[in-house]
N, C-alpha and C. Protein backbone atom coordinates (compact mmCIF):
# COMPACT_ATOMS: atom_id res chain seq x y z
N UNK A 1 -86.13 120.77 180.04
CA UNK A 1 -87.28 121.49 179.50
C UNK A 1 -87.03 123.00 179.46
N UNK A 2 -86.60 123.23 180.37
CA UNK A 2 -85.96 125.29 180.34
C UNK A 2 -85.22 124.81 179.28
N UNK A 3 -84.36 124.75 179.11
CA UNK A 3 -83.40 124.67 177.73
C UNK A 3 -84.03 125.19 176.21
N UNK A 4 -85.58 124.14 176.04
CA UNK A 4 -86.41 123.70 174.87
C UNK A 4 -87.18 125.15 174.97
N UNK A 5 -87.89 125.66 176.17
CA UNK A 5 -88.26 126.72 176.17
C UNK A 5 -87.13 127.98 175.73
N UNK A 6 -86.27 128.03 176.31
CA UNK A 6 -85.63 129.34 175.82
C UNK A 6 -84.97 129.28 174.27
N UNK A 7 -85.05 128.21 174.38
CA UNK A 7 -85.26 128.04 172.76
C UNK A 7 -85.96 128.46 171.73
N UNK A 8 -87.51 127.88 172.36
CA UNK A 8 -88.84 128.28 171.72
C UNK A 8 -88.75 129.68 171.86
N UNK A 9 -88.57 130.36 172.85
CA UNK A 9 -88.75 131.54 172.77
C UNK A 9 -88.09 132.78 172.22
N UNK A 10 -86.83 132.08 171.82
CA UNK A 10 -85.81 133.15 170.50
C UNK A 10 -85.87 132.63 169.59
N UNK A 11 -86.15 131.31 168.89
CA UNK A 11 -87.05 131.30 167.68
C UNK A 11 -88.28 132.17 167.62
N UNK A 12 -89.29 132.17 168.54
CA UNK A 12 -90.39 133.13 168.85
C UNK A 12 -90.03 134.88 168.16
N UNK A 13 -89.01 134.88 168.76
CA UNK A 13 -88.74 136.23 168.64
C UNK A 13 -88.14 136.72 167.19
N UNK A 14 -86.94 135.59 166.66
CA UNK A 14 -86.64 135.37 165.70
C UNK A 14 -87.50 135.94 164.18
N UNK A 15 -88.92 134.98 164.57
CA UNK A 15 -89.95 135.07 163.64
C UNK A 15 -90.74 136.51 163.72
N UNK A 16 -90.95 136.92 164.97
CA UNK A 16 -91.63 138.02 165.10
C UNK A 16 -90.65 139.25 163.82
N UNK A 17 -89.37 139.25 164.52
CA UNK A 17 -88.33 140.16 163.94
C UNK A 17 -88.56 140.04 162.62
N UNK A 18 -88.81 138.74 162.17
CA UNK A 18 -88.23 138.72 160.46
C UNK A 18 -89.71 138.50 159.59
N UNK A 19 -90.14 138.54 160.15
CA UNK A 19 -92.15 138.27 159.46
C UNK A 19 -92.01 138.69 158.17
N UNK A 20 -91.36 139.92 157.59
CA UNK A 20 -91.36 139.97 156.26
C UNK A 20 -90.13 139.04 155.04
N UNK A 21 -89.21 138.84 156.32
CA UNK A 21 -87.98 138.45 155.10
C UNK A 21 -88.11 136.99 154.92
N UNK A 22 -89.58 136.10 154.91
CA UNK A 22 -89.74 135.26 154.22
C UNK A 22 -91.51 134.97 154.20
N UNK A 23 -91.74 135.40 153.13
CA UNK A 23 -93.35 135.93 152.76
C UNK A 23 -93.56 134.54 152.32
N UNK A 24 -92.75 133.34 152.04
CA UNK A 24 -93.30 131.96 152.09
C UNK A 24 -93.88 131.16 153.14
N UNK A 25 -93.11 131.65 154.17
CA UNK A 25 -94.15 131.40 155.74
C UNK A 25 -94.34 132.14 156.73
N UNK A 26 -95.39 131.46 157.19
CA UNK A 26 -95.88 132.38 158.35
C UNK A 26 -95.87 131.14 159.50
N UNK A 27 -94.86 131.85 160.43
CA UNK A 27 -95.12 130.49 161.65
C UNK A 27 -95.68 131.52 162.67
N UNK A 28 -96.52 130.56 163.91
CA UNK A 28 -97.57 131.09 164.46
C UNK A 28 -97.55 130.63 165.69
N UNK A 29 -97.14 130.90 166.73
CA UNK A 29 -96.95 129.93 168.08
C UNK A 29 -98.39 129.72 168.82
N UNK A 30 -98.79 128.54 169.62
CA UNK A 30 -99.83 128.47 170.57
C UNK A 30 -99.70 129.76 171.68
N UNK A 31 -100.92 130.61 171.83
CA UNK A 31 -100.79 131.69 172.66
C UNK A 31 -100.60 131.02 174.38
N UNK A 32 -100.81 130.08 174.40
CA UNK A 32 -100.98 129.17 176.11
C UNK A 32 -100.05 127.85 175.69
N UNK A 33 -99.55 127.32 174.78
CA UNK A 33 -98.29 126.88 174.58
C UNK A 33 -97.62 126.59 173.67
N UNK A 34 -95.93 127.12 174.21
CA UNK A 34 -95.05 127.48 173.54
C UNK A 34 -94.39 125.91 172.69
N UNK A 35 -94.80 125.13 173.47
CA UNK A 35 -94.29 123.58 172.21
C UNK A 35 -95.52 123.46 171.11
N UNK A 36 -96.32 123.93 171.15
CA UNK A 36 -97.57 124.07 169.85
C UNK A 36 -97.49 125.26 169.15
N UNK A 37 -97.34 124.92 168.05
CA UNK A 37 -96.80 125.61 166.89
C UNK A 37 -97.55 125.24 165.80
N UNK A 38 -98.59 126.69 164.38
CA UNK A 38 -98.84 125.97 163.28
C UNK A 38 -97.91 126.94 162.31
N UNK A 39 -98.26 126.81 161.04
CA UNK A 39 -97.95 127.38 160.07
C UNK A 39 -98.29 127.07 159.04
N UNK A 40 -97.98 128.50 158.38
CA UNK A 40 -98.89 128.65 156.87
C UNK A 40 -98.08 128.76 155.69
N UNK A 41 -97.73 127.95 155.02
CA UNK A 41 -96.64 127.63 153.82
C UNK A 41 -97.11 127.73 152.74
N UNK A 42 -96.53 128.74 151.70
CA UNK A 42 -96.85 128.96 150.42
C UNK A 42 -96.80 128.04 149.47
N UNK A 43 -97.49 127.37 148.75
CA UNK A 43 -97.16 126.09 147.57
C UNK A 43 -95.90 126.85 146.47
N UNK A 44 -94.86 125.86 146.40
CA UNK A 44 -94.04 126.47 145.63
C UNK A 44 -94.43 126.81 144.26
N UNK A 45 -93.49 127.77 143.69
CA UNK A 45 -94.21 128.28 142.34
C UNK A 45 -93.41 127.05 141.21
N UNK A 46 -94.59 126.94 139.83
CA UNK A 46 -93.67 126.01 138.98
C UNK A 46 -93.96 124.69 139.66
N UNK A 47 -94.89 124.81 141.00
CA UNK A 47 -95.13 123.13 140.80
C UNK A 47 -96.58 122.80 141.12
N UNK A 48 -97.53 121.94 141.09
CA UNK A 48 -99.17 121.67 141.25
C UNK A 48 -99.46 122.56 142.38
N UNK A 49 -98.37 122.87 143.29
CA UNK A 49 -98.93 123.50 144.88
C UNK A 49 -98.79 124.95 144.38
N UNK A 50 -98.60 125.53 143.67
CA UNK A 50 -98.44 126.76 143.53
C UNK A 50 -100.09 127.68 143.47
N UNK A 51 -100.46 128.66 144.59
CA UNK A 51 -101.07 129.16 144.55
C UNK A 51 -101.84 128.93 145.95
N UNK A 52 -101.45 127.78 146.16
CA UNK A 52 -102.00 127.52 147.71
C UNK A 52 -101.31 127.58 149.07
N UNK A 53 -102.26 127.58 149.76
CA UNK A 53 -101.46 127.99 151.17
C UNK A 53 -101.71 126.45 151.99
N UNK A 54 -100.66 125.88 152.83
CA UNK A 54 -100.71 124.59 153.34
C UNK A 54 -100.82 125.29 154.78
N UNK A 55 -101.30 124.33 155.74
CA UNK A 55 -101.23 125.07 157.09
C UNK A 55 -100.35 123.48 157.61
N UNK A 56 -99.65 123.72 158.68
CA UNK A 56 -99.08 122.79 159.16
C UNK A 56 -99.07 122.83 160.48
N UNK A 57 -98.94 121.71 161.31
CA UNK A 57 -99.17 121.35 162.79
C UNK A 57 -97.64 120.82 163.51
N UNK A 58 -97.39 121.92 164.32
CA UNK A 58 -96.28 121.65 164.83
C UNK A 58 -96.60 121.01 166.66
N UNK A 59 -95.47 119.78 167.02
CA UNK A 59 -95.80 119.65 168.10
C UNK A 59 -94.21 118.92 168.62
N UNK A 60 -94.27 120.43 169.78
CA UNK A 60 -92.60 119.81 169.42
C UNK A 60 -92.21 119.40 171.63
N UNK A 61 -91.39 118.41 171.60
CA UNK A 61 -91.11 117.80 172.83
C UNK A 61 -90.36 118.77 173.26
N UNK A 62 -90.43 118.09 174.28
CA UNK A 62 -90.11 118.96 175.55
C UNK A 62 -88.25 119.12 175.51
N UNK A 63 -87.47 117.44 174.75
CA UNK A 63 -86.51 117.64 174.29
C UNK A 63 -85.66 118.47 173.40
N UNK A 64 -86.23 119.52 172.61
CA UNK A 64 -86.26 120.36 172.03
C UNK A 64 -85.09 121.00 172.20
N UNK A 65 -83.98 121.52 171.59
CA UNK A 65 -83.86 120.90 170.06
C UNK A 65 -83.00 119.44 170.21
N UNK A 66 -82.73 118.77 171.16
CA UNK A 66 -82.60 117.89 170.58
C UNK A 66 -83.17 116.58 169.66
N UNK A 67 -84.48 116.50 170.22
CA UNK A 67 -85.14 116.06 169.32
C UNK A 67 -86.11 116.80 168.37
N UNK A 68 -86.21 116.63 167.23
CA UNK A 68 -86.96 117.57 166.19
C UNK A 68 -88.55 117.11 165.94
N UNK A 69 -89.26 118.49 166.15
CA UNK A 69 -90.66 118.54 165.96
C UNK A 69 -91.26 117.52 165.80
N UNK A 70 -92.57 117.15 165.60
CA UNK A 70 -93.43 116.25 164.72
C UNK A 70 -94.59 117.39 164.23
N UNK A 71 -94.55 117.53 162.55
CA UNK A 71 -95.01 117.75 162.33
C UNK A 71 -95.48 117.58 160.98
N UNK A 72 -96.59 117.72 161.04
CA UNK A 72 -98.16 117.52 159.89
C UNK A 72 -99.00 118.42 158.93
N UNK A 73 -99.41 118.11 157.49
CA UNK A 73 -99.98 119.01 157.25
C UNK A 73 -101.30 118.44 158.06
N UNK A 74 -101.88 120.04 158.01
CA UNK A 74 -103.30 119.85 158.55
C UNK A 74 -104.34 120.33 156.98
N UNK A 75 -103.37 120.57 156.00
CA UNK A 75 -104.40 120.93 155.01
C UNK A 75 -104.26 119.76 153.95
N UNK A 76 -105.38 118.79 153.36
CA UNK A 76 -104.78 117.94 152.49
C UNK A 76 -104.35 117.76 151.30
N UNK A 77 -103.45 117.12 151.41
CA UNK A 77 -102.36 117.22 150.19
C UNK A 77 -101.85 115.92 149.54
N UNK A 78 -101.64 116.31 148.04
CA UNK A 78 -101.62 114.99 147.63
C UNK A 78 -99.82 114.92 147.35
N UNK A 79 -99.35 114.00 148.11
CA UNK A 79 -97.83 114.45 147.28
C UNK A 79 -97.86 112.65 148.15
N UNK A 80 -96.60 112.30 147.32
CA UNK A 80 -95.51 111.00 147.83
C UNK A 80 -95.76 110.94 148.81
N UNK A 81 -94.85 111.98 149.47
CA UNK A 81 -94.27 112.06 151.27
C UNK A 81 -94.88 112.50 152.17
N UNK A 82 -96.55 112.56 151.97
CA UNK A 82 -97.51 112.93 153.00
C UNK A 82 -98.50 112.44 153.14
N UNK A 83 -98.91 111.31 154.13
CA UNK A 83 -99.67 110.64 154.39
C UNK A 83 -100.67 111.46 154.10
N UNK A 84 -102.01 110.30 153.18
CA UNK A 84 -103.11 111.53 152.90
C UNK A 84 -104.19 111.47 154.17
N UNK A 85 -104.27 110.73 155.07
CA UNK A 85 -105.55 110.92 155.75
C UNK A 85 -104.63 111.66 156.98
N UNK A 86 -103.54 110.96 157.27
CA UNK A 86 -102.88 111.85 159.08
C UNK A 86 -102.03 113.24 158.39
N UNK A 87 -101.69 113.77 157.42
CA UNK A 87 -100.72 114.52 157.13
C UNK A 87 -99.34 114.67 157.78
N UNK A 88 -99.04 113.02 158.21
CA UNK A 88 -97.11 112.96 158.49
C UNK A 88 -96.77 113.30 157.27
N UNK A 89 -95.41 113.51 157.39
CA UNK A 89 -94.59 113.83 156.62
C UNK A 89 -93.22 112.85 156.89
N UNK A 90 -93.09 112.44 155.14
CA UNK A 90 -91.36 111.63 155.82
C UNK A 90 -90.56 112.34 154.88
N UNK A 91 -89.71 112.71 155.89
CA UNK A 91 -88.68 113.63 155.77
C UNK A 91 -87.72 113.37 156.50
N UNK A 92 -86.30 113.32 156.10
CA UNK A 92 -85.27 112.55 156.62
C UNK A 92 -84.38 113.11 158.36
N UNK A 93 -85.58 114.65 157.66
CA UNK A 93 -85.04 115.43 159.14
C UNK A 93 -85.62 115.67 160.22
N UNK A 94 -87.21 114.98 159.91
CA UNK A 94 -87.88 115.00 160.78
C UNK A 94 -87.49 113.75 161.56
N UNK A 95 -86.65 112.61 161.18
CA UNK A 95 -86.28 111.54 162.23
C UNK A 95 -85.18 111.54 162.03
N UNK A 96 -84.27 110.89 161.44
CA UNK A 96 -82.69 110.13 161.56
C UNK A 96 -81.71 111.06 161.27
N UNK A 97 -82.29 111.88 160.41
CA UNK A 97 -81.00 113.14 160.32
C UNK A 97 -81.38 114.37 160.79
N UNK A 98 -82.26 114.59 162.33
CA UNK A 98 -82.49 115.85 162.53
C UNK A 98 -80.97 116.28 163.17
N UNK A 99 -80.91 117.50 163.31
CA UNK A 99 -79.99 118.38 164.28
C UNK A 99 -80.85 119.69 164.64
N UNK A 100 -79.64 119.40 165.97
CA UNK A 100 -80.30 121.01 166.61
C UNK A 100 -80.08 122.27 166.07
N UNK A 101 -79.30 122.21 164.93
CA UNK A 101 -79.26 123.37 164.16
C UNK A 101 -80.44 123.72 163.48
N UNK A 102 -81.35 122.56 163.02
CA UNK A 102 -82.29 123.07 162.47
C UNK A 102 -83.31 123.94 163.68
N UNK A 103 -84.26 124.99 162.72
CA UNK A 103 -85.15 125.64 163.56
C UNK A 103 -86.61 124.78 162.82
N UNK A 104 -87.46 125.65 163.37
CA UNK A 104 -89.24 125.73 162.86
C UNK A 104 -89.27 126.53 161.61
N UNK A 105 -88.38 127.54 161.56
CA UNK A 105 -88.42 128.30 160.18
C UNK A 105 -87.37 127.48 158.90
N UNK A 106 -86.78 127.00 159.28
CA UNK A 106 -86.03 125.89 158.43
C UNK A 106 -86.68 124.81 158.04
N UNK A 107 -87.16 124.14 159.23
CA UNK A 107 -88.23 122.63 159.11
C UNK A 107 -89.00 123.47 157.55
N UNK A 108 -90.01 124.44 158.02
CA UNK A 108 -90.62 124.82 156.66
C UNK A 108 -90.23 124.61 155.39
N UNK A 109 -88.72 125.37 155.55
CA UNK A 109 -88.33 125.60 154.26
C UNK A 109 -88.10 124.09 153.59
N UNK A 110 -87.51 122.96 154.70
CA UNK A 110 -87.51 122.23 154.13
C UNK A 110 -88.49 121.13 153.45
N UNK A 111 -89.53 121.19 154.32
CA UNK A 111 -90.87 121.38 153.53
C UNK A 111 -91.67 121.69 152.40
N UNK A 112 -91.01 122.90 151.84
CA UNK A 112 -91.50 123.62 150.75
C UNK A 112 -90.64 123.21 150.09
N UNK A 113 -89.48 123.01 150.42
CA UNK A 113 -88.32 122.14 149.52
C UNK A 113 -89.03 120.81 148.50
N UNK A 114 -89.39 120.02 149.83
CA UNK A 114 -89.91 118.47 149.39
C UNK A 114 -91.01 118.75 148.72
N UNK A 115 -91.86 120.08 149.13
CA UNK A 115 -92.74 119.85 147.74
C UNK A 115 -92.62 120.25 146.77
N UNK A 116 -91.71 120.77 146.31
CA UNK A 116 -91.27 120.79 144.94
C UNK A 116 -90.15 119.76 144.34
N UNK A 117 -89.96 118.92 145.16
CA UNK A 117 -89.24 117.59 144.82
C UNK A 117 -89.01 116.75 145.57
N UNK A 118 -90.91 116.16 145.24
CA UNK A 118 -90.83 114.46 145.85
C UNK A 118 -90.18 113.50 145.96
N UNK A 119 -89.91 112.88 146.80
CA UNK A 119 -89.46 111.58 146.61
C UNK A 119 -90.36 110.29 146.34
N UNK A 120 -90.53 109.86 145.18
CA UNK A 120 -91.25 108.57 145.03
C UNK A 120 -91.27 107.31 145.46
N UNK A 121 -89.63 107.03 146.17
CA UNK A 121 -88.74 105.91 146.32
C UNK A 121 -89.35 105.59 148.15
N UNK A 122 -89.64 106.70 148.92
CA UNK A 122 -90.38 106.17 150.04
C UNK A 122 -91.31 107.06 150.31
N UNK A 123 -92.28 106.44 149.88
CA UNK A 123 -93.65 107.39 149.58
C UNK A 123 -94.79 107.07 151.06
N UNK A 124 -95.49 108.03 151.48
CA UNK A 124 -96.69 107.46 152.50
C UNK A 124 -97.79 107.90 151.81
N UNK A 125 -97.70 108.27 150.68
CA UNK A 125 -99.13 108.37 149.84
C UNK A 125 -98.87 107.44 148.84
N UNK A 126 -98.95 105.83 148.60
CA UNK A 126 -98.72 105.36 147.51
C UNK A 126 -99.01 105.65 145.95
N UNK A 127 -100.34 105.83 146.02
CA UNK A 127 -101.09 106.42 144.92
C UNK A 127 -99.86 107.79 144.15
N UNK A 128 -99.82 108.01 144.95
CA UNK A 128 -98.72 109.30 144.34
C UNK A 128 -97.74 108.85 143.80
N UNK A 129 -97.41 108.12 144.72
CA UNK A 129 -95.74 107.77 144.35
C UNK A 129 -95.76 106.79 143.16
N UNK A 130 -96.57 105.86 143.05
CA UNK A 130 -96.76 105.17 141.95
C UNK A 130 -96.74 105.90 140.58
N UNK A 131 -97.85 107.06 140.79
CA UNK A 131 -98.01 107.94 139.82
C UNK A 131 -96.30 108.66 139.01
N UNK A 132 -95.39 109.01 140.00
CA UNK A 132 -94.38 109.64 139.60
C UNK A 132 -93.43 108.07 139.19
N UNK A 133 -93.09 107.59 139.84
CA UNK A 133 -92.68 106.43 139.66
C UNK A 133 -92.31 105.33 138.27
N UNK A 134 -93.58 105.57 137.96
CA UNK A 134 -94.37 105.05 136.69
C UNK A 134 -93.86 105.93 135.39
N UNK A 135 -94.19 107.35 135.86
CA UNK A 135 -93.39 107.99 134.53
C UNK A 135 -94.96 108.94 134.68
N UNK A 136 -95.97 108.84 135.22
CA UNK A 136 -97.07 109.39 134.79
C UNK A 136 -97.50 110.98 135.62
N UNK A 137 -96.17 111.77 135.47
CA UNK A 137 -96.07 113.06 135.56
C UNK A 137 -97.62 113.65 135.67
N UNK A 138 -98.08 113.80 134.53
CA UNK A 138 -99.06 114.56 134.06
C UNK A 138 -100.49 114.23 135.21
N UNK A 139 -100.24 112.73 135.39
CA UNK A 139 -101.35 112.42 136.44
C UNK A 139 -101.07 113.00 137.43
N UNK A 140 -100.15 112.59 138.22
CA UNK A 140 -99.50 112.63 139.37
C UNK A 140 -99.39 114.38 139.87
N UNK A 141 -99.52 115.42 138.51
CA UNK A 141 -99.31 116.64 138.47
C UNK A 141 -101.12 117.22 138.39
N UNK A 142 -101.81 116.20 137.86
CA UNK A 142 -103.03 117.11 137.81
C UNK A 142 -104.35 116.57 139.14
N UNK A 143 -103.93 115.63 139.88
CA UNK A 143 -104.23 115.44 141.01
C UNK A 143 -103.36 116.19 142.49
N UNK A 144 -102.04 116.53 141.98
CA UNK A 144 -101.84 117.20 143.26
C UNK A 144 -102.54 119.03 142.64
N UNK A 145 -102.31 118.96 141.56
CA UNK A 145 -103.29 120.33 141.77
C UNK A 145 -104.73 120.63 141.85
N UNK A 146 -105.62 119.15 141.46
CA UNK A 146 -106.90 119.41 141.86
C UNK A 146 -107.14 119.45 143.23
N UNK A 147 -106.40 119.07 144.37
CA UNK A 147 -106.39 118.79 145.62
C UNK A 147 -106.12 120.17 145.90
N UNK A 148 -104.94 120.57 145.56
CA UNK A 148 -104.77 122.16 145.84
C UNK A 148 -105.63 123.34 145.97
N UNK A 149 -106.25 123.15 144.81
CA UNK A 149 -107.69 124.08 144.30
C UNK A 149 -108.90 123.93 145.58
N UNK A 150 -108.74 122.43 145.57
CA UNK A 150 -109.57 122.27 146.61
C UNK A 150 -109.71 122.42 148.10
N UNK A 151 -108.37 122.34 148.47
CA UNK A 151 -108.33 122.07 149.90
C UNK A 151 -107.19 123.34 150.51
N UNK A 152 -106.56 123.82 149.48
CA UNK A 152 -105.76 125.10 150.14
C UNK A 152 -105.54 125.96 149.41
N UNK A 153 -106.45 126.58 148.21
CA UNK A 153 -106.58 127.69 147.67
C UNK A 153 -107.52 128.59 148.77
N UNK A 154 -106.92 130.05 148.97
CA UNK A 154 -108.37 130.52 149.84
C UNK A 154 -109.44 131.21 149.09
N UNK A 155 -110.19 130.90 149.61
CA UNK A 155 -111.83 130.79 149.00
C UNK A 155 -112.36 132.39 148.91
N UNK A 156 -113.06 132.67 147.47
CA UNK A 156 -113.31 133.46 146.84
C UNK A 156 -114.38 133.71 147.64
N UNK A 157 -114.54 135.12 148.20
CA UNK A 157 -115.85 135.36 149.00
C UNK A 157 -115.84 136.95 149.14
């Protein structure tokens, strides 16, 4: 567990240092603990998520880094690879191909990766995946952006 912590805590620092040199996220540590982690991910541009901000739920073991995070959106989203009611995510690095090379600021990126190119082929939102699957782009494109509008655009006030 010291290991996972001094870990957490030069990633910690990592992020503090570099807050501007990636304006696509913002990671955010638990002030009372350091394995709770959220973040705020920009919807990529050029795809339905563009314009919104996703927040995500990090919860990472005590094994750290050898075993990699679990983490969730907490904002809902309509895509393939994200369960719509729990916001898992399947992502190949969140289980069978993690390494300890990856960080929390990487996990993101790869995140923002997958949402700009779903995978249909193992989907936890079926509805979605069917949608791309099928050939029916345009659906599949104007439901993940009505969801967007709705659930992680920030609100005009």
């Amino acid at each position: 567990m010291q290991a996972s912590r001094a870990r957490l805590f030069k990633e910690y620092k990592e992020v503090q240092r570099e807050k501007s040199a990636d304006p696509d996220i913002q990671l955010i540590c638990d002030d009372s603990n350091i394995f709770k982690w959220t973040a705020l991910i920009k919807g990529p541009s050029e795809t339905p998520y563009e314009g919104g901000v996703f927040q995500l739920a990090f919860a990472i073991p005590e094994q750290y880094p050898l075993l990699p995070p679990q983490v969730r959106f907490l904002t809902k989203t309509f895509h393939p690879n994200v369960h719509f009611k729990t916001g898992e995510i399947c992502l190949d690095i969140l289980k069978n191909a993690w390494s300890p090379i990856w960080t929390l600021q990487s996990v993101c990126r790869a995140i923002i990766a997958l949402m700009a190119h779903p995978e249909p082929d193992s989907p936890l939102n079926c509805d979605s995946g069917n949608l791309l699957r099928s050939g029916d782009i345009r659906g599949y494109q104007s439901m993940a952006r009505m969801y967007t509008r709705l659930a992680a655009m920030p609100k005009k006030g």
